[in-house]
Protein backbone atom coordinates (compact mmCIF):
# COMPACT_ATOMS: atom_id res chain seq x y z
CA UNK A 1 0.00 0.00 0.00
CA UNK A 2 1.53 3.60 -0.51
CA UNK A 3 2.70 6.02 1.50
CA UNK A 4 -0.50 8.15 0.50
CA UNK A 5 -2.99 5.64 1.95
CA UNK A 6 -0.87 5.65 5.19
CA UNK A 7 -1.07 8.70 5.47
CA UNK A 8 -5.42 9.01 4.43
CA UNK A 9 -5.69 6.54 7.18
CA UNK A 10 -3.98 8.49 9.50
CA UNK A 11 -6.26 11.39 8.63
CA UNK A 12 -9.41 9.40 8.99
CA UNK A 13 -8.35 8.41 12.93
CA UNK A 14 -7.91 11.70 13.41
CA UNK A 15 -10.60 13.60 11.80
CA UNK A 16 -13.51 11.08 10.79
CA UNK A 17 -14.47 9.86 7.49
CA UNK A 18 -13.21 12.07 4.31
CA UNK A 19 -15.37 13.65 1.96
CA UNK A 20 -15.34 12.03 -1.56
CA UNK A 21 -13.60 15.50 -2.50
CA UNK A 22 -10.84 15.76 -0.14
CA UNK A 23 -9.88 12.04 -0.89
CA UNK A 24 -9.80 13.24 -4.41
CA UNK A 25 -7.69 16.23 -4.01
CA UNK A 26 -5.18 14.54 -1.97
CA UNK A 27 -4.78 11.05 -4.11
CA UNK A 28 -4.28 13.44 -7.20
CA UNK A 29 -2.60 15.90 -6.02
CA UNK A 30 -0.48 15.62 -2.93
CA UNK A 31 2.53 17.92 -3.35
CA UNK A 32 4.93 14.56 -2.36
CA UNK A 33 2.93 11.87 -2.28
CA UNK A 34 0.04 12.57 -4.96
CA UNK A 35 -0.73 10.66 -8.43
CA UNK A 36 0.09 14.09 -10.82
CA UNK A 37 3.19 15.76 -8.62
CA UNK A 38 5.46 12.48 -8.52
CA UNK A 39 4.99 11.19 -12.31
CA UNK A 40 4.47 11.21 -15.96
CA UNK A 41 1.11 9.28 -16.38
CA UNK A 42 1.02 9.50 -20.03
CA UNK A 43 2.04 7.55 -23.14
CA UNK A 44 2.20 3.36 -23.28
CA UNK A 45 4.27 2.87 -20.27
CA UNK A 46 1.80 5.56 -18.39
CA UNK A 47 -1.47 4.58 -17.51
CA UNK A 48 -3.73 6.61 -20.19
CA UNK A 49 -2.83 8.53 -23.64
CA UNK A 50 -4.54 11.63 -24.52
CA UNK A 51 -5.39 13.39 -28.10
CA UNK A 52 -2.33 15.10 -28.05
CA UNK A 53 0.01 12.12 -27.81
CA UNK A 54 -2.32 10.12 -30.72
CA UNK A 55 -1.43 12.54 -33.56
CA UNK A 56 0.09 16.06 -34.13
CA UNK A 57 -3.22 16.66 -36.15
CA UNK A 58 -4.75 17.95 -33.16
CA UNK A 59 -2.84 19.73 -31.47
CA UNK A 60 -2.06 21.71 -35.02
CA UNK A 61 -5.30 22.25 -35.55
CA UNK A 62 -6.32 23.61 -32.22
CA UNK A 63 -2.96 26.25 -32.56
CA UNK A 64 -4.90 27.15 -36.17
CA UNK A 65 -8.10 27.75 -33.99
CA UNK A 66 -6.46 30.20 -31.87
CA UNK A 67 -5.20 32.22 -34.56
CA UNK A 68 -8.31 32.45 -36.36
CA UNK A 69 -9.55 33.60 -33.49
CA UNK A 70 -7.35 36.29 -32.56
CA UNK A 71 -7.89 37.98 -36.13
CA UNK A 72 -11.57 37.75 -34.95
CA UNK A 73 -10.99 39.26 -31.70
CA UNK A 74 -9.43 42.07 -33.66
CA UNK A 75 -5.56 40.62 -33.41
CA UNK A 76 -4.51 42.28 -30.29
CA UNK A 77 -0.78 43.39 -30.08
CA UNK A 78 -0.41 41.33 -27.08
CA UNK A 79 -2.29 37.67 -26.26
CA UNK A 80 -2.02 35.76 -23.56
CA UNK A 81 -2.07 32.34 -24.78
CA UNK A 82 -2.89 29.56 -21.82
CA UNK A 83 -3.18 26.01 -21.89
CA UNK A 84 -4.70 24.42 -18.20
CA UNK A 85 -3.01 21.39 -17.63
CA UNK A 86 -1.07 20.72 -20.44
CA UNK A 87 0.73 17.15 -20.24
CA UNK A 88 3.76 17.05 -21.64
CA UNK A 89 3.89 19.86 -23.33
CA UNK A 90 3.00 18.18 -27.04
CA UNK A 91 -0.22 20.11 -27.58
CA UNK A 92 0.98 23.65 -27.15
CA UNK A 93 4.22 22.14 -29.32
CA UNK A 94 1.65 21.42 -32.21
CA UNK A 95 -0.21 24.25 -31.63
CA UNK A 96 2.71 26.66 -31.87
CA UNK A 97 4.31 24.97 -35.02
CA UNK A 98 1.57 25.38 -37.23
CA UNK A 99 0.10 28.54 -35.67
CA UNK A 100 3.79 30.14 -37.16
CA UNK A 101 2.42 30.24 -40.38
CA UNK A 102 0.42 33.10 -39.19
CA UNK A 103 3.66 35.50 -38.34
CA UNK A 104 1.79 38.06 -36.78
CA UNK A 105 -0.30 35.72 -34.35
CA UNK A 106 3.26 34.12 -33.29
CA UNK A 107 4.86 37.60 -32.62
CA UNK A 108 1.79 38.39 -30.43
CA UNK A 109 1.38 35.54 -28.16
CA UNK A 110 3.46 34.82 -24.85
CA UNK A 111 2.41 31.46 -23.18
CA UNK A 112 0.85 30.56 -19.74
CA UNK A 113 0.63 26.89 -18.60
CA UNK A 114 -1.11 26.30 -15.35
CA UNK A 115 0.41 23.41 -14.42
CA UNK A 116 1.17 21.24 -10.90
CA UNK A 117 3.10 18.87 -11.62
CA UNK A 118 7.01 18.64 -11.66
CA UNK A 119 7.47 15.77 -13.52
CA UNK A 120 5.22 17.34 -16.44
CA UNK A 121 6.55 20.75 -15.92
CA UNK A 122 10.19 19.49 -16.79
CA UNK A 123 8.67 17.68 -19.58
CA UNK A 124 6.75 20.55 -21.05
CA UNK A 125 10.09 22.84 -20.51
CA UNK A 126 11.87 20.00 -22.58
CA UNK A 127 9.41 20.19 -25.18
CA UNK A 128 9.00 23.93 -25.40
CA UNK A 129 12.44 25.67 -24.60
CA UNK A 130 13.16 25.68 -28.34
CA UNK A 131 10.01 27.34 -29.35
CA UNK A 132 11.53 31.14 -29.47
CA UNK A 133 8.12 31.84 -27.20
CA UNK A 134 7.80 33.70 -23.67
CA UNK A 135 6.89 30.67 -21.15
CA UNK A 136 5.46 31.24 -17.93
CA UNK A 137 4.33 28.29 -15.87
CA UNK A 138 1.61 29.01 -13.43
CA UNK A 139 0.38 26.99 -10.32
CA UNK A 140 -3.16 27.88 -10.99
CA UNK A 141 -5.22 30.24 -13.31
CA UNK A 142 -5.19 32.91 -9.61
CA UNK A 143 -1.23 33.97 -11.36
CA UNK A 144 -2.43 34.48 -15.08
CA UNK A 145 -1.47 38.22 -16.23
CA UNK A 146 -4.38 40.20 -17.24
CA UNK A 147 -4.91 40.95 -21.05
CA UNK A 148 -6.97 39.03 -23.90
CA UNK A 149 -6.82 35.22 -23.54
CA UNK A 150 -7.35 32.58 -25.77
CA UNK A 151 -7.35 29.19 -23.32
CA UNK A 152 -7.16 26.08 -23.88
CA UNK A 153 -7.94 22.78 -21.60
CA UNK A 154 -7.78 19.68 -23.16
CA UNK A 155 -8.67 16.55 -20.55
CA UNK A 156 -8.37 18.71 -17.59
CA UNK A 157 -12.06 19.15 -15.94
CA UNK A 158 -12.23 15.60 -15.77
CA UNK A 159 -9.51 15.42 -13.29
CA UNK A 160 -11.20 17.65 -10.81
CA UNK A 161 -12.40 16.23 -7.53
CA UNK A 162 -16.35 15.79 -7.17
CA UNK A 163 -18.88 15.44 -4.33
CA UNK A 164 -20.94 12.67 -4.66
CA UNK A 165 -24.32 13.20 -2.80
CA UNK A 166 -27.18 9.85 -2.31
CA UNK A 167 -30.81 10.00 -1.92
CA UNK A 168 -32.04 8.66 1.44
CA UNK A 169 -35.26 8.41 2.77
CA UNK A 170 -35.20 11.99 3.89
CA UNK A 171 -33.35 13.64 1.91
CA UNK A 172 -29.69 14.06 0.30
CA UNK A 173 -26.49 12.68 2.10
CA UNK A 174 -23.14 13.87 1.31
CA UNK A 175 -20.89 10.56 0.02
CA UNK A 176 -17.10 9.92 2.48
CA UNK A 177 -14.72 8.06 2.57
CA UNK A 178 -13.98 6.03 5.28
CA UNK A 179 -11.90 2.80 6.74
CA UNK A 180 -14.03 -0.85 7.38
CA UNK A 181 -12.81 -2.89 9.88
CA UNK A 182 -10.09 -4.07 7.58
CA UNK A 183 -8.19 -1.08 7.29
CA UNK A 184 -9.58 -0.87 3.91
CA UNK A 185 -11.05 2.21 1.92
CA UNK A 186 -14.86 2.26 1.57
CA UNK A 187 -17.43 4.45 1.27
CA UNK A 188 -19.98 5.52 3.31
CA UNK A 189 -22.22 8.64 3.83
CA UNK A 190 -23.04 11.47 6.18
CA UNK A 191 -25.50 11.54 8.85
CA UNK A 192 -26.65 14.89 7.94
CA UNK A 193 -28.92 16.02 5.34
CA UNK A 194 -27.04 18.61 2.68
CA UNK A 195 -29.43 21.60 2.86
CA UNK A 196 -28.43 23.09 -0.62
CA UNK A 197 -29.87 20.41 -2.57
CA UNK A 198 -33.64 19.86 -3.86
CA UNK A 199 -33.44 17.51 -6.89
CA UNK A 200 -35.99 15.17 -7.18
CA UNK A 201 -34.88 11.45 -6.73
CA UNK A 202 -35.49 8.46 -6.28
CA UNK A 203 -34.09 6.38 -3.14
CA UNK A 204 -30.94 5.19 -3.43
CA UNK A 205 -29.75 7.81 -6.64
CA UNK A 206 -26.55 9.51 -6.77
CA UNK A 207 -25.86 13.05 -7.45
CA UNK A 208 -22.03 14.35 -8.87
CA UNK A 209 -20.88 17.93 -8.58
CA UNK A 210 -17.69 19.42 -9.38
CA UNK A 211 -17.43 22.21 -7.34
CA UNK A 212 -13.81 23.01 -8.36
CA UNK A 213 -14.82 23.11 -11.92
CA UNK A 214 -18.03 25.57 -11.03
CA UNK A 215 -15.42 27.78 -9.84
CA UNK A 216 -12.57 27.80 -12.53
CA UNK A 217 -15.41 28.40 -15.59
CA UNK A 218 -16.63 31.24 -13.30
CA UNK A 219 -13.21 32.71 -13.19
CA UNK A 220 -12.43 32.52 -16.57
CA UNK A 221 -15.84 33.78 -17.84
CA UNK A 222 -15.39 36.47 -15.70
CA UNK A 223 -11.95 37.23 -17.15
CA UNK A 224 -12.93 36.65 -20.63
CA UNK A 225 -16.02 39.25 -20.33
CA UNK A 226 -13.43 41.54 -18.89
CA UNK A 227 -10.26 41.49 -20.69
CA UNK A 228 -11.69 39.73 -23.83
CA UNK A 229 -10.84 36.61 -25.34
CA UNK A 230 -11.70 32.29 -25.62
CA UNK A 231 -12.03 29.27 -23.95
CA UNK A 232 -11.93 26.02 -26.09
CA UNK A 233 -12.63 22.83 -23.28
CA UNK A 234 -12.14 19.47 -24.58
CA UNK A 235 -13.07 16.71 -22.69
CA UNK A 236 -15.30 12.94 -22.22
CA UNK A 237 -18.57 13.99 -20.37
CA UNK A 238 -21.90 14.28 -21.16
CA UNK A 239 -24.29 17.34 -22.28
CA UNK A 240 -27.18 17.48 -19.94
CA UNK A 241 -26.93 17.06 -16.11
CA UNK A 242 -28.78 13.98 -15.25
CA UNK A 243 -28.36 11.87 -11.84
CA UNK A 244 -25.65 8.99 -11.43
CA UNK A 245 -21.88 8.98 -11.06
CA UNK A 246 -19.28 8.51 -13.07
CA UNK A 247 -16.05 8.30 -11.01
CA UNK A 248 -13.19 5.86 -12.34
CA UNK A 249 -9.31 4.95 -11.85
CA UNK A 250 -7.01 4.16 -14.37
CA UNK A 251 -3.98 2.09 -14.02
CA UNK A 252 -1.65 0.59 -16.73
CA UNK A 253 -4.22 1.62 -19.02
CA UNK A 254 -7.21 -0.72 -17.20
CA UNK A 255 -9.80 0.24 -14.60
CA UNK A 256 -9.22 -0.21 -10.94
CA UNK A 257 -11.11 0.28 -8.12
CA UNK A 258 -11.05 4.36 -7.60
CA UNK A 259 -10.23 3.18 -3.59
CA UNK A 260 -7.68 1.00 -3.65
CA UNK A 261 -4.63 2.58 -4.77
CA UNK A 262 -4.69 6.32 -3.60
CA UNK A 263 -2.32 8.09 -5.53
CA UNK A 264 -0.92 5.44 -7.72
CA UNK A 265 -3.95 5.24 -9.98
CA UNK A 266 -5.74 8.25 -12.30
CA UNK A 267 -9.09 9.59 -10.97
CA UNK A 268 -11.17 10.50 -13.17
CA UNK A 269 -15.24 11.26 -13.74
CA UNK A 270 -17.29 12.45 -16.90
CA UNK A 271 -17.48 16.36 -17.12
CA UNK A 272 -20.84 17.90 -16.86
CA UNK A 273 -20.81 20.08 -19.59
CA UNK A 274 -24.38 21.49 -18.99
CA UNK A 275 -23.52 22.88 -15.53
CA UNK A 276 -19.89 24.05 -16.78
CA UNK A 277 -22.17 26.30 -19.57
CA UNK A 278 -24.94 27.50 -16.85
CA UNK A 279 -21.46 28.61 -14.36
CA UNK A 280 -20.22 30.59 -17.49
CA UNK A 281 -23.59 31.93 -19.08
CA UNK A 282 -23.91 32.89 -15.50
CA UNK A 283 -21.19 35.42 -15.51
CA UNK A 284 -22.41 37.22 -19.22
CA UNK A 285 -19.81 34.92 -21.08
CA UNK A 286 -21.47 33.55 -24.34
CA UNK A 287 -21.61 29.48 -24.49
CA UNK A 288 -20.69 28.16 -27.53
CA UNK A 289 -21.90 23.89 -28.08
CA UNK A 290 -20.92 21.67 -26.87
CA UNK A 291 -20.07 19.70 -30.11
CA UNK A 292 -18.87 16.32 -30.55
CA UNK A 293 -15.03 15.70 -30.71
CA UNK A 294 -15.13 14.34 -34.14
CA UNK A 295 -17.67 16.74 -35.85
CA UNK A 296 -15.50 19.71 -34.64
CA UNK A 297 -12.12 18.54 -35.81
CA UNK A 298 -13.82 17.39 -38.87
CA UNK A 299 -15.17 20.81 -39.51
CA UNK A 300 -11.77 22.56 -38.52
CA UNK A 301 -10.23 20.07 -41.28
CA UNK A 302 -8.83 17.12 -40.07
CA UNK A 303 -9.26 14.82 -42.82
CA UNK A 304 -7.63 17.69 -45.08
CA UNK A 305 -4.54 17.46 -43.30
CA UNK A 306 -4.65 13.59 -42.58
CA UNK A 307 -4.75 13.45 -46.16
CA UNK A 308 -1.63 15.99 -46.63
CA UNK A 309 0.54 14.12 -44.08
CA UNK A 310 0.08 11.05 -45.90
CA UNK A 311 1.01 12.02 -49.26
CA UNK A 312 4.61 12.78 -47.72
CA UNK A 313 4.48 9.48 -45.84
CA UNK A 314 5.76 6.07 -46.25
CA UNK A 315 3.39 3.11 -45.84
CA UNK A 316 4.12 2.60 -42.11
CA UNK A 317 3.62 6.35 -41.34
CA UNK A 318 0.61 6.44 -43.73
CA UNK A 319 -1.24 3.50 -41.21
CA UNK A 320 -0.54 5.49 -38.34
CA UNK A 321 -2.22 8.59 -39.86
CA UNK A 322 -5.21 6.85 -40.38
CA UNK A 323 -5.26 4.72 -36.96
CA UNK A 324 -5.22 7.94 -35.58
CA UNK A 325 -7.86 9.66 -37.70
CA UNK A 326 -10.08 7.11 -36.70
CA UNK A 327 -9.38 7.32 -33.30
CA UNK A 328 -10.02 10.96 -32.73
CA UNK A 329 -12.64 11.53 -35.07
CA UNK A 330 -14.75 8.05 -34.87
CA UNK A 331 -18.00 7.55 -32.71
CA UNK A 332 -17.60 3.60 -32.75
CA UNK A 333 -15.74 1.24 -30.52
CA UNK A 334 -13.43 -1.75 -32.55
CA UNK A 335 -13.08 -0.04 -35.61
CA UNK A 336 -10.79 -1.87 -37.91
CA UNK A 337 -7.75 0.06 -39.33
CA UNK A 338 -5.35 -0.96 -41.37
CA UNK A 339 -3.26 -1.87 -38.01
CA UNK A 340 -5.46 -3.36 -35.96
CA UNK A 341 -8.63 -1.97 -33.86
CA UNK A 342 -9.17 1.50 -32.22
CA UNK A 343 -11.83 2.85 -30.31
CA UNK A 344 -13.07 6.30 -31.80
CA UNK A 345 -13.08 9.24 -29.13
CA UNK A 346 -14.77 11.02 -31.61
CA UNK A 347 -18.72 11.04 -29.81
CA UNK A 348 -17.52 10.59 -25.89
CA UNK A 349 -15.47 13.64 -25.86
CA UNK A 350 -16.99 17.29 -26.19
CA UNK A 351 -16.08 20.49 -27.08
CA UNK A 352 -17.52 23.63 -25.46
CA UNK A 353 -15.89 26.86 -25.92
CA UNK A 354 -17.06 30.28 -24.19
CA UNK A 355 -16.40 33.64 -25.56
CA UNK A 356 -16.58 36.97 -24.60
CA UNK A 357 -20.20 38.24 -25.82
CA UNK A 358 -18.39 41.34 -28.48
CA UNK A 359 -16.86 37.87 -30.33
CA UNK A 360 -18.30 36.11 -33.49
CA UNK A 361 -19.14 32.78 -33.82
CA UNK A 362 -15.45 30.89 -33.37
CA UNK A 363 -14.10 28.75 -35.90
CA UNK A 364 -15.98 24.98 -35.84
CA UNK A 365 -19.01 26.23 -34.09
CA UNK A 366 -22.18 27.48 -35.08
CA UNK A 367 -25.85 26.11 -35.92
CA UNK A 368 -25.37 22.27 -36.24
CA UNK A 369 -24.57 21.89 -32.35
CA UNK A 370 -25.39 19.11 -29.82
């Protein structure tokens, strides 16, 4: 068992069961003893792969994005350019390289990544240093410079910690985390009744808020509606809040149970994109989709530039192009490429972007929306 769990159980004799949001925020993020601080959880020998690390398609065509939409937002002298959570560094690489065919976009931009991990930040500083770009790396969004943003957070919501809240007999009881008899993680709930809540359900159901997320899409509306500027989120989830949970661990690539292993597995749960929009509508930012993954990279021109890359590629390079295609733009599970089977991302993961309200319609958006 690791240190971390030690050290949960030590907090649970002393202070009672945990709320499913403190266990969250310690397992992930621990300064020495957390999933995120003390590795890199990405790639084949991580324990998940994101967009970014499929294909440089997307990460170029998100860098494209932005500078379409700084000519819209009237190409400001000076843009801060922010990426929340940004991995290893390989999307804001992408997005940089092919956002230099726009000079005056590149000369405009320095770059904020909010960041809290060491192990990435060395990573991203490996993969960026060569850029020629002003890099700032930022703790949390509380250190961003003021000025028109364009922001991008790709698989980052979904690592937020939630409360999970179940329907009893009288009412709604706050989900914790607690020890059995064992020594062993389980949960369990709170005597009290939570006072704030008055959805209708029945006995038994399960509410999931992400109260950290609430309050980051606040923030950045606000700033946005301020200063000026967008928000592209990209993420799995689902488009209207509905009751039920969706909390999961990753490890090697396979589920695990979201107890056993604080800090050595990925938590993870489905972003609510409906109450992400309602936090930012809330604050006079303007909500644009959410869209699938695959119809808005389709529409920003993905198979355009699949098809580019592969006329320049040999035959081995030209499968990988298309296993990735498939992967990021497909909305089935086992689809047969020419190297195997890949499961499409293309219908699980959403894209919401918010705007401040003096901005036009941003590229890949518009009328055909979820």
């Amino acid at each position: 068992m690791s240190g971390l769990a030690d050290h949960l159980r030590e907090l649970i004799a002393d202070e009672g069961p945990l709320t499913l949001e403190r266990f969250m925020s310690l397992a992930l993020g621990h300064p020495t003893l957390g999933y995120y601080p003390t590795r890199d959880p990405l790639g084949r020998e991580g324990d998940f792969i994101t967009a970014p690390e499929i294909s440089q398609m997307f990460g170029e065509l998100l860098g494209l994005w932005a500078a379409e939409t700084w000519v819209s937002m009237g190409a400001p002298a000076q843009l801060r350019l922010v990426e929340l959570g940004p991995g290893r560094g390989t999307l804001m690489a992408d997005a940089l390289r092919a956002a230099s065919v726009v000079p005056s976009f590149a000369q405009s931009i320095d770059v904020h990544l909010v960041e809290t991990s060491p192990e990435l930040g060395r990573a991203q500083h490996e993969q960026l240093e060569k850029t020629g770009v002003p890099i700032t790396w930022h703790a949390g969004i509380e250190t961003l410079p003021p000025g028109p943003a364009i922001i991008i957070a790709n698989e980052f919501f979904d690592a937020l910690p939630v409360r999970h809240y179940v329907r009893g007999a009288r009412g709604w009881h706050e989900r914790l985390v607690g020890l059995n008899d064992a020594g062993a993680f389980v949960f369990g709930l709170s005597r009290e009744i939570e006072p704030t809540l008055s959805a209708e359900g029945p006995e038994g159901s399960i509410i999931e808020i992400c109260p950290a997320g609430q309050q980051i899409i606040s923030t950045l509306a606000q700033r946005l509606v301020a200063q000026g500027g967008a928000a592209v989120l990209i993420d799995y989830g689902y488009v209207e809040t509905t009751l039920g949970e969706t909390l999961q661990a990753m490890k090697g690539h396979a589920f695990v149970d979201p107890l056993a292993e604080p800090g050595e597995a990925d938590l993870t749960t489905h972003v609510d994109f409906a109450a992400l929009a309602r936090a930012a509508a809330k604050e006079g930012a303007v909500v644009h989709g959410p869209l699938q993954q695959g119809f808005f990279l389709s529409r920003l021109g993905i198979f355009e530039r699949a098809q580019a890359l592969a006329r320049r590629a040999d035959a081995a390079q030209a499968a990988q192009i298309e296993s990735a295609l498939v992967r990021l733009v497909s909305t089935q599970k086992g689809v047969t490429v020419s190297q195997g089977t890949v499961d499409g991302m293309g219908e699980l993961f959403k894209v919401l972007c918010i705007t401040s309200p003096e901005l036009p319609v941003p590229p890949g958006f518009g009328e055909a929306q979820l």
